[in-house]
Protein backbone atom coordinates (compact mmCIF):
# COMPACT_ATOMS: atom_id res chain seq x y z
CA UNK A 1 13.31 35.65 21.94
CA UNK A 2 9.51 35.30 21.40
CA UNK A 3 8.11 38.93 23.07
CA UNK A 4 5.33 38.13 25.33
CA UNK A 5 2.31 40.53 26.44
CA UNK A 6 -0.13 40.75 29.37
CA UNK A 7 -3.07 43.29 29.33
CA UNK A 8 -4.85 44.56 32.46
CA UNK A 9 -8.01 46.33 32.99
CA UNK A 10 -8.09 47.36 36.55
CA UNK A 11 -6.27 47.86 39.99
CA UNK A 12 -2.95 46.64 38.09
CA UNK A 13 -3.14 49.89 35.57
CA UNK A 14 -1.27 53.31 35.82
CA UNK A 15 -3.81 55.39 37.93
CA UNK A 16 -3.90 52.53 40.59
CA UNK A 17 -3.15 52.93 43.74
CA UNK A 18 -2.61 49.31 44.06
CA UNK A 19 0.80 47.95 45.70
CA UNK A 20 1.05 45.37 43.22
CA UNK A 21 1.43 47.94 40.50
CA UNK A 22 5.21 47.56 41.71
CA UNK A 23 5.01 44.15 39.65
CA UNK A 24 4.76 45.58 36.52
CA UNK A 25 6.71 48.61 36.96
CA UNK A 26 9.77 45.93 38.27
CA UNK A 27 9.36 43.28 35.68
CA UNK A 28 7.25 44.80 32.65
CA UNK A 29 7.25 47.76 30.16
CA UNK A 30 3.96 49.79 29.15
CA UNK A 31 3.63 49.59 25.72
CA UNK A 32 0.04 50.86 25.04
CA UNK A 33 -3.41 51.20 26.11
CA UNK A 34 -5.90 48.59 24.49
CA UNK A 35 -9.35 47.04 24.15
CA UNK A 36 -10.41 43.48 24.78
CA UNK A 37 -13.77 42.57 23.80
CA UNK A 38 -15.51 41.51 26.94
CA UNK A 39 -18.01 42.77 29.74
CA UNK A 40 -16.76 44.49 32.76
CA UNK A 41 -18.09 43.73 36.16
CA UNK A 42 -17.65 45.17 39.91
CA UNK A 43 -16.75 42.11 41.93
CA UNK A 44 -16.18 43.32 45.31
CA UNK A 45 -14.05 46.63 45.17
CA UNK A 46 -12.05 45.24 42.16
CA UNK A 47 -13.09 44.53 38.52
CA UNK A 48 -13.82 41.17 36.71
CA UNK A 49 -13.73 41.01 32.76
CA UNK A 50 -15.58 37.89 30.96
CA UNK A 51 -15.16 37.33 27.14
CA UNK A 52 -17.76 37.87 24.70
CA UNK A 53 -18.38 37.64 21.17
CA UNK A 54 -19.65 41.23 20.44
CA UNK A 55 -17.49 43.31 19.31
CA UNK A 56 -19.50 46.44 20.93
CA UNK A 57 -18.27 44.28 24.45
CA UNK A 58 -14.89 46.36 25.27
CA UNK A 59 -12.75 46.40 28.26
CA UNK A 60 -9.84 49.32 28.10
CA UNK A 61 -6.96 48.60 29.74
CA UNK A 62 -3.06 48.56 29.40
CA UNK A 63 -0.90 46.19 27.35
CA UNK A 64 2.44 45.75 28.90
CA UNK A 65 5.47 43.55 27.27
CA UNK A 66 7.09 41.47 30.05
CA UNK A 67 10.91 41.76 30.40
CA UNK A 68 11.24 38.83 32.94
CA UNK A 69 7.48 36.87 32.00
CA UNK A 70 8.36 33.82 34.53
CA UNK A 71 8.92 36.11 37.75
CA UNK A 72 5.99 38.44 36.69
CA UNK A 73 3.57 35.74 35.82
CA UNK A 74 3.94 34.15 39.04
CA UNK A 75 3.87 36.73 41.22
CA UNK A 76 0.53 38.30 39.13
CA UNK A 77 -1.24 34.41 39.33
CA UNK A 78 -0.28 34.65 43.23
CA UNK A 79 -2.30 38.31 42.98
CA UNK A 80 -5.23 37.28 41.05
CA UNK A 81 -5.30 33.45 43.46
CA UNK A 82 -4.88 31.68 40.24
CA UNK A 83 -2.00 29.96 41.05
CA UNK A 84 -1.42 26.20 42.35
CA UNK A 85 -1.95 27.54 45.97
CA UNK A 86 -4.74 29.03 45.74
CA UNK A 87 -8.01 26.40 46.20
CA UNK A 88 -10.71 25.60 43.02
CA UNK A 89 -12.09 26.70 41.52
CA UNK A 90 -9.98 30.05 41.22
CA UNK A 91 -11.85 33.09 41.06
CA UNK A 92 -9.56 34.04 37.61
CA UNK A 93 -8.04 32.34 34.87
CA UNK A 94 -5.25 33.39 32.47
CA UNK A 95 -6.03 33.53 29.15
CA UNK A 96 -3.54 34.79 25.94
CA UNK A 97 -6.28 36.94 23.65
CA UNK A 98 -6.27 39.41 21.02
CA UNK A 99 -5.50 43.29 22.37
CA UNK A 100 -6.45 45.36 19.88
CA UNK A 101 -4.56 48.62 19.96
CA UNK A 102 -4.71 52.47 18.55
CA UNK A 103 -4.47 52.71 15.23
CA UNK A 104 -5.95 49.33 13.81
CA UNK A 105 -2.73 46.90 14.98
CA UNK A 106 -3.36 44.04 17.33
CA UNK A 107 -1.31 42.16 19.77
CA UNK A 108 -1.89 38.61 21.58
CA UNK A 109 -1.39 39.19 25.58
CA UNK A 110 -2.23 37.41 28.27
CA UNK A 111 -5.35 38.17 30.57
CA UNK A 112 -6.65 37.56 33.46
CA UNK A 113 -10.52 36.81 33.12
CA UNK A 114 -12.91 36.21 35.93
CA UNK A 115 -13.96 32.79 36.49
CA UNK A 116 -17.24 32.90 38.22
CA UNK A 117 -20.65 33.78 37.64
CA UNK A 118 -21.13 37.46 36.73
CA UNK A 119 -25.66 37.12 36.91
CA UNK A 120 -25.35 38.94 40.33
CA UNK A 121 -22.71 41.48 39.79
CA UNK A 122 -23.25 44.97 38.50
CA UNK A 123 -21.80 45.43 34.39
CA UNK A 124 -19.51 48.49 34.28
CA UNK A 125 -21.22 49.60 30.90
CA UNK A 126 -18.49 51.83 30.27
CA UNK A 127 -16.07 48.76 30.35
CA UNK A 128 -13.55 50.89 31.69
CA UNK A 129 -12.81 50.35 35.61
CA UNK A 130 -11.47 54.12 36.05
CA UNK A 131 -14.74 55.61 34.94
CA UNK A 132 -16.58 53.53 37.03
């Protein structure tokens, strides 16, 4: 059995208040927080990462292994309206990229990256959404 990852950077982590937190709790483990390199941005009252090249361009966040990856994966693509229901172009796409973790190791996990133009949103400089 191949494990499989999924790293999130904002309303889905620990010290959410978010009801879909229940998702990960249900059908993931925590393994350990992590860094993506990306930008952080406030969309509307939730955060939106974007890759980037730099690797002074970090997002923190949570790496969780998923115990039952078809149930959580669907209901999370349902969350972030990247699923089939959900019209195009979808506001987030899912994306497997490198986590890298405490003490030098690094993981492949899936994450979802925001899919829209980020010219007119504010950069969280801290790139992490609790400090915000």
């Amino acid at each position: 059995m191949t494990l499989e990852f999924i790293f999130v950077y904002g309303t889905l982590r620990k010290q959410s208040a978010s009801n879909m937190r229940s998702v990960l709790t249900r059908y993931c483990e925590y393994c350990s927080d992590g860094i993506i390199h990306g930008k952080l941005f406030e969309v509307r009252g939730y955060p939106g990462a974007i890759e980037s090249s730099d690797i002074n361009d970090k997002v923190y966040g949570e790496l969780y292994r998923m115990l039952d990856r078809k149930r959580a994966l669907a209901l999370l693509d349902d969350y972030e309206e990247c699923s089939s229901t959900f019209p195009r172009p979808h506001e987030y796409s899912r994306k497997q990229l490198p986590i890298a973790l405490p003490g030098g190791d690094s993981v492949v996990a899936w994450v979802y990256l925001y899919n829209h133009d980020v010219s007119k949103l504010q950069q969280i400089a801290s790139g992490d959404y609790l400090d915000r």
